[in-house]
PDB file of N, CA and C in Angstrom:
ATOM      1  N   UNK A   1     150.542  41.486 151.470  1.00  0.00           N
ATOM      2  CA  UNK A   1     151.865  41.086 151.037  1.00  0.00           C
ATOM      3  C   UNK A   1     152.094  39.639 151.450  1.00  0.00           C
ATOM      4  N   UNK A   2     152.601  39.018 150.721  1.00  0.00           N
ATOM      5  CA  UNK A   2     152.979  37.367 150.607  1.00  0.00           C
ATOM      6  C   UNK A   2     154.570  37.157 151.343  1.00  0.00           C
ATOM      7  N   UNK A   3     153.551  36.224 152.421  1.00  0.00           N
ATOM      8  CA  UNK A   3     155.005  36.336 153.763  1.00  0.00           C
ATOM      9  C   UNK A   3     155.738  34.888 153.029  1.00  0.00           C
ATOM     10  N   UNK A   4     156.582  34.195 153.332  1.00  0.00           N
ATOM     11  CA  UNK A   4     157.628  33.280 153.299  1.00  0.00           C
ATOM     12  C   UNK A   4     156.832  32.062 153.297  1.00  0.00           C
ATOM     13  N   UNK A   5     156.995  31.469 152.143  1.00  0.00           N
ATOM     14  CA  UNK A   5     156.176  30.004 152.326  1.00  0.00           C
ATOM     15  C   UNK A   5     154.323  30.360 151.543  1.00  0.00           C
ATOM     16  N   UNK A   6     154.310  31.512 151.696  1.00  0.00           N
ATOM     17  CA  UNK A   6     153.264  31.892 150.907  1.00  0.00           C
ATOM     18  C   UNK A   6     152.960  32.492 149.267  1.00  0.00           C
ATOM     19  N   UNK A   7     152.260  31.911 148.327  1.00  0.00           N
ATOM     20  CA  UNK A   7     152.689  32.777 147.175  1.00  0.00           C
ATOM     21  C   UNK A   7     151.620  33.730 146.579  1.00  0.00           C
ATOM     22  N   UNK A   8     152.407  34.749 146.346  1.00  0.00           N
ATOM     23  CA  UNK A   8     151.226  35.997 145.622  1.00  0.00           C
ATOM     24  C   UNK A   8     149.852  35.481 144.576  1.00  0.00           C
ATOM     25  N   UNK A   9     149.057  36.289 144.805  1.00  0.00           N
ATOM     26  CA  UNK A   9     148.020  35.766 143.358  1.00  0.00           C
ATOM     27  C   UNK A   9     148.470  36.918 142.683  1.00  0.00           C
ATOM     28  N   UNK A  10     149.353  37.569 142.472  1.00  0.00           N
ATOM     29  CA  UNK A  10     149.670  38.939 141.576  1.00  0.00           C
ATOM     30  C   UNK A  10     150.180  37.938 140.354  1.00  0.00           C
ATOM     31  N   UNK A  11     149.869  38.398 138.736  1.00  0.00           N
ATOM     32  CA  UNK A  11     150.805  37.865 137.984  1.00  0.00           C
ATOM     33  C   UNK A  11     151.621  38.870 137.304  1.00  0.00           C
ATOM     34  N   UNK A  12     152.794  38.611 137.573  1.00  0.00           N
ATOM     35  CA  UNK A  12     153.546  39.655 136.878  1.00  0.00           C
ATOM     36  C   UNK A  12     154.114  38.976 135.231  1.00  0.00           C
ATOM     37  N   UNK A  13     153.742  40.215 134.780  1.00  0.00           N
ATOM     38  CA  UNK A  13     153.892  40.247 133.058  1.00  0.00           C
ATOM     39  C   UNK A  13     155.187  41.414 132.268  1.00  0.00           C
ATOM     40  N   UNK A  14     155.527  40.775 131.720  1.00  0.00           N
ATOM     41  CA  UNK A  14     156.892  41.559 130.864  1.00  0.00           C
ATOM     42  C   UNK A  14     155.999  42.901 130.442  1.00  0.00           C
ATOM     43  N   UNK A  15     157.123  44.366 129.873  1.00  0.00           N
ATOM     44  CA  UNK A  15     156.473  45.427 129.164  1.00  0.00           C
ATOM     45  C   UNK A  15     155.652  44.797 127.715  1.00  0.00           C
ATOM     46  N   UNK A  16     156.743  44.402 126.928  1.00  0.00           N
ATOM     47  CA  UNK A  16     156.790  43.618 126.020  1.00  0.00           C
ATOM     48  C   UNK A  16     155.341  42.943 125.483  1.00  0.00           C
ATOM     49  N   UNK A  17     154.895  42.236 126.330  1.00  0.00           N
ATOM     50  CA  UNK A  17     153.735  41.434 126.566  1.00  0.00           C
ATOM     51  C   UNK A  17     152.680  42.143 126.668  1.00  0.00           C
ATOM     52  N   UNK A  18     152.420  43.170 127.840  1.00  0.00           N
ATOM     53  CA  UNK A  18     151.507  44.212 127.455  1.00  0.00           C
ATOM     54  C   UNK A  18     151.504  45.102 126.115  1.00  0.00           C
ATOM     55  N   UNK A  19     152.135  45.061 125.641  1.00  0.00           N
ATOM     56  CA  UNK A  19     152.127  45.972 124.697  1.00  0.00           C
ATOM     57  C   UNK A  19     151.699  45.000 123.109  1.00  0.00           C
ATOM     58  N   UNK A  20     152.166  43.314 123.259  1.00  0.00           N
ATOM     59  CA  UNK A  20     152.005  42.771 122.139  1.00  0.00           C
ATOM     60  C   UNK A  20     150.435  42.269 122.569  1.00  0.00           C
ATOM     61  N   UNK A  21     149.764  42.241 123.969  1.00  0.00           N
ATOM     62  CA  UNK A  21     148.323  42.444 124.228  1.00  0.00           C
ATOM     63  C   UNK A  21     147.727  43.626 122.874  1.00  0.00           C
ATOM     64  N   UNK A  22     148.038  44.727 122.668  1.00  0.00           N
ATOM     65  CA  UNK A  22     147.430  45.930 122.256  1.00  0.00           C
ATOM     66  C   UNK A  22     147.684  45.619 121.178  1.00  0.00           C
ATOM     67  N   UNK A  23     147.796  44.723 120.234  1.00  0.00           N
ATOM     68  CA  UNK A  23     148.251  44.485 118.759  1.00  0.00           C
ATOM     69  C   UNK A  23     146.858  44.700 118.539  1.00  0.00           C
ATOM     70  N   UNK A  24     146.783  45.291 116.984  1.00  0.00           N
ATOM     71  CA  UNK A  24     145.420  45.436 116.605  1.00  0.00           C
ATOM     72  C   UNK A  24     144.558  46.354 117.573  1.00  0.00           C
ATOM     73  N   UNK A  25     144.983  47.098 118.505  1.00  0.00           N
ATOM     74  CA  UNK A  25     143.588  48.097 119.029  1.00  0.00           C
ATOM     75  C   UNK A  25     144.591  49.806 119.106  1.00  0.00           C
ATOM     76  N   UNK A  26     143.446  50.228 119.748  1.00  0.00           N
ATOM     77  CA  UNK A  26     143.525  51.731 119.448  1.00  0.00           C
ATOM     78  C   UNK A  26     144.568  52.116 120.592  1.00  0.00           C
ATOM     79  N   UNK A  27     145.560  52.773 119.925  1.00  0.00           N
ATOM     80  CA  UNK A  27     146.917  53.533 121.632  1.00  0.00           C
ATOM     81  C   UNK A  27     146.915  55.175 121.219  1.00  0.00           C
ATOM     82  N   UNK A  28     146.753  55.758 122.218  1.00  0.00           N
ATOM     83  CA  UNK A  28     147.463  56.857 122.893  1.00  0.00           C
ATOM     84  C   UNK A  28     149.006  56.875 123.144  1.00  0.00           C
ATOM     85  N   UNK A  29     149.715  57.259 122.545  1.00  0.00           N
ATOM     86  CA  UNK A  29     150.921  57.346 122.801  1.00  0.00           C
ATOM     87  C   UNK A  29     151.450  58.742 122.423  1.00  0.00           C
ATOM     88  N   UNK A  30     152.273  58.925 123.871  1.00  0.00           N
ATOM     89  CA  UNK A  30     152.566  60.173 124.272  1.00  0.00           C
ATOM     90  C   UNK A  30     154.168  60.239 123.895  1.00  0.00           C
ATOM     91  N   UNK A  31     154.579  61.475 122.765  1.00  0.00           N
ATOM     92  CA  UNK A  31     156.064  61.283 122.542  1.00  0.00           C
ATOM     93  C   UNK A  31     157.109  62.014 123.289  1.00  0.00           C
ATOM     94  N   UNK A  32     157.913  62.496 123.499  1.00  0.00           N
ATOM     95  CA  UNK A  32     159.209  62.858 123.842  1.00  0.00           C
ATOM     96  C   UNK A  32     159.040  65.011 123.514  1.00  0.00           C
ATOM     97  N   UNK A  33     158.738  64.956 122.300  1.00  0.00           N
ATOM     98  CA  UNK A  33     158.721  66.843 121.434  1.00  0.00           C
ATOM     99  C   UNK A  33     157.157  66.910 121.881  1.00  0.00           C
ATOM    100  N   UNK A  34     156.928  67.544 121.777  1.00  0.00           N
ATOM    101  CA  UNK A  34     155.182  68.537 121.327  1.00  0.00           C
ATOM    102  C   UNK A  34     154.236  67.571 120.631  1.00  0.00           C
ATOM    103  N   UNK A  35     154.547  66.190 120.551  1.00  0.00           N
ATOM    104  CA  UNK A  35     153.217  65.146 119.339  1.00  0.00           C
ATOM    105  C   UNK A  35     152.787  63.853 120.702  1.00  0.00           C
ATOM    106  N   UNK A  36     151.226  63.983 119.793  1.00  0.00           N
ATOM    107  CA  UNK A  36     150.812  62.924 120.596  1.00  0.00           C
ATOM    108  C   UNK A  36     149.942  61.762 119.383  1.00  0.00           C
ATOM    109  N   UNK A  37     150.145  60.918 119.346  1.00  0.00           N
ATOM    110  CA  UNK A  37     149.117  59.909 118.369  1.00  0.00           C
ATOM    111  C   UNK A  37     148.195  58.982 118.657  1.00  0.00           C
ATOM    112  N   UNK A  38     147.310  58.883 118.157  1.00  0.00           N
ATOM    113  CA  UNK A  38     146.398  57.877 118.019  1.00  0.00           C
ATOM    114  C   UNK A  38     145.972  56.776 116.693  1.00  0.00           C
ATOM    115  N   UNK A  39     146.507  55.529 117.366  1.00  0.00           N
ATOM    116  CA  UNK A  39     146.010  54.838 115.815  1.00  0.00           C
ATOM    117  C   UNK A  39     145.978  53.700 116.306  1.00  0.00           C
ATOM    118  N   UNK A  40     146.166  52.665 115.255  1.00  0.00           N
ATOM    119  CA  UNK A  40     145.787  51.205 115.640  1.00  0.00           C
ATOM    120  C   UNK A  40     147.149  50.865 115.658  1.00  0.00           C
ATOM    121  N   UNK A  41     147.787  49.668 116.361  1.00  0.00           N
ATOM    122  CA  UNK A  41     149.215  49.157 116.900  1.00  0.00           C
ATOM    123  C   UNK A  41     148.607  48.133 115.831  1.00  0.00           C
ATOM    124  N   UNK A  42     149.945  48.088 114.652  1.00  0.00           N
ATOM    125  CA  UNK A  42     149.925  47.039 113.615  1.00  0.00           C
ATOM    126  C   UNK A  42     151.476  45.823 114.043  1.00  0.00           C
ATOM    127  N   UNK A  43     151.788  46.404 114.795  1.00  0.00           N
ATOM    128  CA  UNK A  43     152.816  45.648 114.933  1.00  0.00           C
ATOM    129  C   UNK A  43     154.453  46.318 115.722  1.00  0.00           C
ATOM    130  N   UNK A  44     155.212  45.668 116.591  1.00  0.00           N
ATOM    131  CA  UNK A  44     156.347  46.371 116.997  1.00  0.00           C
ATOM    132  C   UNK A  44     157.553  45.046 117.129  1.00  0.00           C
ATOM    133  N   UNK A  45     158.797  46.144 117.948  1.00  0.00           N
ATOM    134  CA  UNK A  45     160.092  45.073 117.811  1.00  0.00           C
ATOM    135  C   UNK A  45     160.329  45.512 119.461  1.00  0.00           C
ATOM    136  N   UNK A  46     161.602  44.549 119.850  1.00  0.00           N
ATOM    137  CA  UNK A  46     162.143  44.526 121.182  1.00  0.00           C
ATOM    138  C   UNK A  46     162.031  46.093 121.671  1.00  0.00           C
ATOM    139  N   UNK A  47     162.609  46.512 120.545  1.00  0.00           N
ATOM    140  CA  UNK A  47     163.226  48.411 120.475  1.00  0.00           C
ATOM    141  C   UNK A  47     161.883  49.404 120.853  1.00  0.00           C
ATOM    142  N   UNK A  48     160.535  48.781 120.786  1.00  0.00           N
ATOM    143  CA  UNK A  48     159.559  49.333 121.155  1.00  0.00           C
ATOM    144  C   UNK A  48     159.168  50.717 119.729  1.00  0.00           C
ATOM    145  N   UNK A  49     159.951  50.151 118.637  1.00  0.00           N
ATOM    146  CA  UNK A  49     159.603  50.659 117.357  1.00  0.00           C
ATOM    147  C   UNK A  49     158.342  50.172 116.947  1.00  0.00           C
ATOM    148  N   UNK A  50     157.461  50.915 116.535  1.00  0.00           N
ATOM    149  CA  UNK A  50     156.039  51.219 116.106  1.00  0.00           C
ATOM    150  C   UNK A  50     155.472  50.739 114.974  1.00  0.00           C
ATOM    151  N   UNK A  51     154.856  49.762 114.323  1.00  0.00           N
ATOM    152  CA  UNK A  51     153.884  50.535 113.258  1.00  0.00           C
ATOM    153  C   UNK A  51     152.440  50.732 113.655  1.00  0.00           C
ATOM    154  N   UNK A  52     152.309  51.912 113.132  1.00  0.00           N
ATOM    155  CA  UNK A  52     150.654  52.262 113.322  1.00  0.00           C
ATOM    156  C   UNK A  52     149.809  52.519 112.118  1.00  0.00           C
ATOM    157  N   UNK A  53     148.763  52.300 112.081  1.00  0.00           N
ATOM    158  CA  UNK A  53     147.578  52.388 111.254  1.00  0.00           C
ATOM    159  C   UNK A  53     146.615  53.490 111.909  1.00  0.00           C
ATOM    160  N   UNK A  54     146.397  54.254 110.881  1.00  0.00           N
ATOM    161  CA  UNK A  54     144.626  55.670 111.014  1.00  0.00           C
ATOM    162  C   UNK A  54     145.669  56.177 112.030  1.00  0.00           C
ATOM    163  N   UNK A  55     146.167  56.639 111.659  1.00  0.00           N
ATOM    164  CA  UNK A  55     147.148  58.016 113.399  1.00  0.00           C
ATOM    165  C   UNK A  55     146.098  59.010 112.620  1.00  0.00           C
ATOM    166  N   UNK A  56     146.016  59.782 113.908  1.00  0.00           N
ATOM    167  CA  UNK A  56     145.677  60.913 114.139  1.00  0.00           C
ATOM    168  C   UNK A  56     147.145  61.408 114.865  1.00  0.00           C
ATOM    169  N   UNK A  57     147.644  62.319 114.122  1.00  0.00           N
ATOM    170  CA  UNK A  57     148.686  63.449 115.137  1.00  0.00           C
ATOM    171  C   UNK A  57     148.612  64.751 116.039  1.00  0.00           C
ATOM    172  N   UNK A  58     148.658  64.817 117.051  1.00  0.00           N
ATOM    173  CA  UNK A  58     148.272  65.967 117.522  1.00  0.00           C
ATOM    174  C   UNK A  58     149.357  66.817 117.906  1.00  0.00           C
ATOM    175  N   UNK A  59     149.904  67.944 117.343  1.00  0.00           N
ATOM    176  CA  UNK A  59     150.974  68.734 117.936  1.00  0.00           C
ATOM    177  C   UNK A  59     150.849  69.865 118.490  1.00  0.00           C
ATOM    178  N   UNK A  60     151.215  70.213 119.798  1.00  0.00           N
ATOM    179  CA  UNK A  60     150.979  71.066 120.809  1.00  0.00           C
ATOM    180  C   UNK A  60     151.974  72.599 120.070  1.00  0.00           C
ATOM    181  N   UNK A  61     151.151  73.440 119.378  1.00  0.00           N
ATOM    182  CA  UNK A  61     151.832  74.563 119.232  1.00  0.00           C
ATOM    183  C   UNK A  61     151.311  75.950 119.971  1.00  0.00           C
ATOM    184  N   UNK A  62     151.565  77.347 119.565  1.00  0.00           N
ATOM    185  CA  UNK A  62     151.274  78.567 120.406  1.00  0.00           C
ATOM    186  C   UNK A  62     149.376  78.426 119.792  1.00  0.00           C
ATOM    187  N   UNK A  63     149.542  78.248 118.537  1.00  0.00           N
ATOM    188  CA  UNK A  63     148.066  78.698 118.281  1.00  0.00           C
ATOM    189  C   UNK A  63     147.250  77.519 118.654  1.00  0.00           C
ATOM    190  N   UNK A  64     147.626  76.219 119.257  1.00  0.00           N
ATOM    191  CA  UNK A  64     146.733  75.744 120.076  1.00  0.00           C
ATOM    192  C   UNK A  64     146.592  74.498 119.156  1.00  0.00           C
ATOM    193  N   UNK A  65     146.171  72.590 119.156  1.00  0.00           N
ATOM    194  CA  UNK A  65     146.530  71.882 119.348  1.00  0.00           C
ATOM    195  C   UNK A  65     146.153  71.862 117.736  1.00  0.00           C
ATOM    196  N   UNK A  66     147.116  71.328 116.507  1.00  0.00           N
ATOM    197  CA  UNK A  66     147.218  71.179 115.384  1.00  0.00           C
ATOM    198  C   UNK A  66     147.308  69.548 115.220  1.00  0.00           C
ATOM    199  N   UNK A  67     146.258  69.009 114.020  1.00  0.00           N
ATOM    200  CA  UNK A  67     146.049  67.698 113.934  1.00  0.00           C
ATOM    201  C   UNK A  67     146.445  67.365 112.701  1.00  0.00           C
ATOM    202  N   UNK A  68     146.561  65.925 112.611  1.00  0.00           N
ATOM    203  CA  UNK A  68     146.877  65.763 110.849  1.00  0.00           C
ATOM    204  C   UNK A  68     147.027  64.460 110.944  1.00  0.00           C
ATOM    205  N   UNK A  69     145.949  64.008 109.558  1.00  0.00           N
ATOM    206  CA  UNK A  69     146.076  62.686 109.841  1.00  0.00           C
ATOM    207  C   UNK A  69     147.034  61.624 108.899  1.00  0.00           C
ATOM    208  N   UNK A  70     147.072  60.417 109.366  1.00  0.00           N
ATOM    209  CA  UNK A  70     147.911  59.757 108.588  1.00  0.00           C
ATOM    210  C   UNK A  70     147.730  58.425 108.367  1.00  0.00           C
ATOM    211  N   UNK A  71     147.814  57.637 106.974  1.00  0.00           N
ATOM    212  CA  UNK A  71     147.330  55.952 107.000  1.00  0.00           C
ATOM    213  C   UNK A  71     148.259  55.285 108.009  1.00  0.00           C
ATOM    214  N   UNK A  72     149.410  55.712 107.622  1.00  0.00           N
ATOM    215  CA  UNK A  72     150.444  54.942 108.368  1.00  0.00           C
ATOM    216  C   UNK A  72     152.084  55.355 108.528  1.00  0.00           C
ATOM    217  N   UNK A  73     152.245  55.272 110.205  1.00  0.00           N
ATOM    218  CA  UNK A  73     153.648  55.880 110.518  1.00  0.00           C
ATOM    219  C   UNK A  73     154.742  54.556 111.399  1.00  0.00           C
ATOM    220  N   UNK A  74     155.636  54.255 111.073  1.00  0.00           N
ATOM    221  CA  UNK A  74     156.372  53.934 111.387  1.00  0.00           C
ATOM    222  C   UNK A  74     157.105  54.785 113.000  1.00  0.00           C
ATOM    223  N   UNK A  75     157.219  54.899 114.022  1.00  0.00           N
ATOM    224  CA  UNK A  75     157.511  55.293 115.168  1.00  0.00           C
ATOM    225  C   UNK A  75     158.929  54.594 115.925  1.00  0.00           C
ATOM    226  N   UNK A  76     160.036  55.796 116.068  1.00  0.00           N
ATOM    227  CA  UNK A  76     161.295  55.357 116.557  1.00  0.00           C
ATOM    228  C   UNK A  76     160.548  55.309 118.071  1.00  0.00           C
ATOM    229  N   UNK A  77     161.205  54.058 119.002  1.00  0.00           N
ATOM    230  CA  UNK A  77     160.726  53.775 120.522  1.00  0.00           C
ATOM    231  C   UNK A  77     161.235  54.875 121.783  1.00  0.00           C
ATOM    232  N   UNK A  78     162.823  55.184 120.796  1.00  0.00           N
ATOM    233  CA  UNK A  78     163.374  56.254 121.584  1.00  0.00           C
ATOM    234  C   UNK A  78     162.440  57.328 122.082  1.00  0.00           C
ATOM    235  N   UNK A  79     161.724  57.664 120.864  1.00  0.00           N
ATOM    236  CA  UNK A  79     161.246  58.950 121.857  1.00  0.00           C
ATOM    237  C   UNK A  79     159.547  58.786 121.925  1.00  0.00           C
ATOM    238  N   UNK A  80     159.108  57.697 122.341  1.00  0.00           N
ATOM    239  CA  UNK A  80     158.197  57.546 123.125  1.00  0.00           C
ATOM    240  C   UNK A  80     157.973  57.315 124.762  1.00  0.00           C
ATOM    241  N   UNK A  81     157.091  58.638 125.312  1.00  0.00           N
ATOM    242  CA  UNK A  81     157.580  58.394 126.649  1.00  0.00           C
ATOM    243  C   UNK A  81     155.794  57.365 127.129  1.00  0.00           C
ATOM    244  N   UNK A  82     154.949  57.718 127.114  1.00  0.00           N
ATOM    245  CA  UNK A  82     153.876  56.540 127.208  1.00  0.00           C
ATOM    246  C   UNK A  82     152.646  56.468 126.172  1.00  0.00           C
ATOM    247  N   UNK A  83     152.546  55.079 126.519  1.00  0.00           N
ATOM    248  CA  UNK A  83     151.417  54.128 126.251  1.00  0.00           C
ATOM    249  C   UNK A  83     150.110  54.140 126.475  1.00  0.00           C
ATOM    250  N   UNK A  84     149.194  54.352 126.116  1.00  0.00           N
ATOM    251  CA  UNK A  84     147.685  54.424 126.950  1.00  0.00           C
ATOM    252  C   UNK A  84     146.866  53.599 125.950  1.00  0.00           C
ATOM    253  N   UNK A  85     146.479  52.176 126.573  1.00  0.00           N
ATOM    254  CA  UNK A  85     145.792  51.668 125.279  1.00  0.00           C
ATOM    255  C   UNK A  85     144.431  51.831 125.261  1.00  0.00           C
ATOM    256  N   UNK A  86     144.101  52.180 124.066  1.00  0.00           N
ATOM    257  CA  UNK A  86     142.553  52.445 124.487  1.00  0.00           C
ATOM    258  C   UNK A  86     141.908  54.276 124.367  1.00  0.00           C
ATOM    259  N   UNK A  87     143.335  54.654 124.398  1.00  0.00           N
ATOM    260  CA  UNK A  87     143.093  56.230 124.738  1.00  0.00           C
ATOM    261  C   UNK A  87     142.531  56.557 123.431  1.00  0.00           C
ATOM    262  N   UNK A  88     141.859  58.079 123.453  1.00  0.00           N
ATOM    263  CA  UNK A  88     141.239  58.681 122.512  1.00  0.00           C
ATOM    264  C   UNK A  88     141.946  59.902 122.125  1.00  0.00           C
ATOM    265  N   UNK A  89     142.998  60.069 122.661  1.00  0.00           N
ATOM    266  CA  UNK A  89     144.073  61.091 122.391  1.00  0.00           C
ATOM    267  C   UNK A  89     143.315  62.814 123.277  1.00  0.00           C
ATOM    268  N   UNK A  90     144.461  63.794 123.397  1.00  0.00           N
ATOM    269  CA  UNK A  90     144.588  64.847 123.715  1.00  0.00           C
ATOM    270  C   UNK A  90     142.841  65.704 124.177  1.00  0.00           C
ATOM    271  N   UNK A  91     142.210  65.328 122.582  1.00  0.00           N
ATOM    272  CA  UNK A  91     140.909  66.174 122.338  1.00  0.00           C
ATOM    273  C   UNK A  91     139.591  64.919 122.851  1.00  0.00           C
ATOM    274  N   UNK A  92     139.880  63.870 123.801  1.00  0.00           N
ATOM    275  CA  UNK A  92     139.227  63.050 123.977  1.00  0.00           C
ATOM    276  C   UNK A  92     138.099  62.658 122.942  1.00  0.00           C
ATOM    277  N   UNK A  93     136.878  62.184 123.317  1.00  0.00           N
ATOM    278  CA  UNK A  93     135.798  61.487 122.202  1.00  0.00           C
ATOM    279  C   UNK A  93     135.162  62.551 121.190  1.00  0.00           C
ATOM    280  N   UNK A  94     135.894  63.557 120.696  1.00  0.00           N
ATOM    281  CA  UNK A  94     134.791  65.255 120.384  1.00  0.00           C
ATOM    282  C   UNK A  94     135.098  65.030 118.543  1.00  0.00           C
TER     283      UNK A  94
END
């Protein structure tokens, strides 16, 4: 820890910024209901509203994890609870 007169080598970075890092690559993002997606981050706003490219959807039901894919979804920020960039979603690399 960085005493008085001393300064951190930590750099601290906005959410924002990490997330406009992940433009163009593959996210894991975990929602709010029973869905989880995977696709390419084409682009977002302050609001942490989505577009994605190639989703894969995964929804957690009784008969066990239901997929479906999609070119492209538009995503409200509200009910995204995380981010994983890079992730391969729910059913990992299979």
């Amino acid at each position: 820890m960085a005493t008085e007169g001393q300064q951190s080598n930590t750099s601290q970075r906005l959410p924002l910024e990490l997330i406009a890092e992940c433009t163009g690559s593959k996210l894991w993002i975990i929602m709010k209901n029973d869905k989880e997606l995977v696709g390419t981050l084409r682009g977002f706003d302050d609001y942490v509203n989505m577009v994605l490219e190639d989703v894969t959807e995964f929804e957690n039901t009784p008969e066990g994890i239901r997929t479906n894919q999609l070119d492209q979804i538009l995503l409200n920020g509200n009910n995204i609870c995380l981010l994983i960039p890079g992730g391969s979603g729910p059913l990992g690399d299979q």
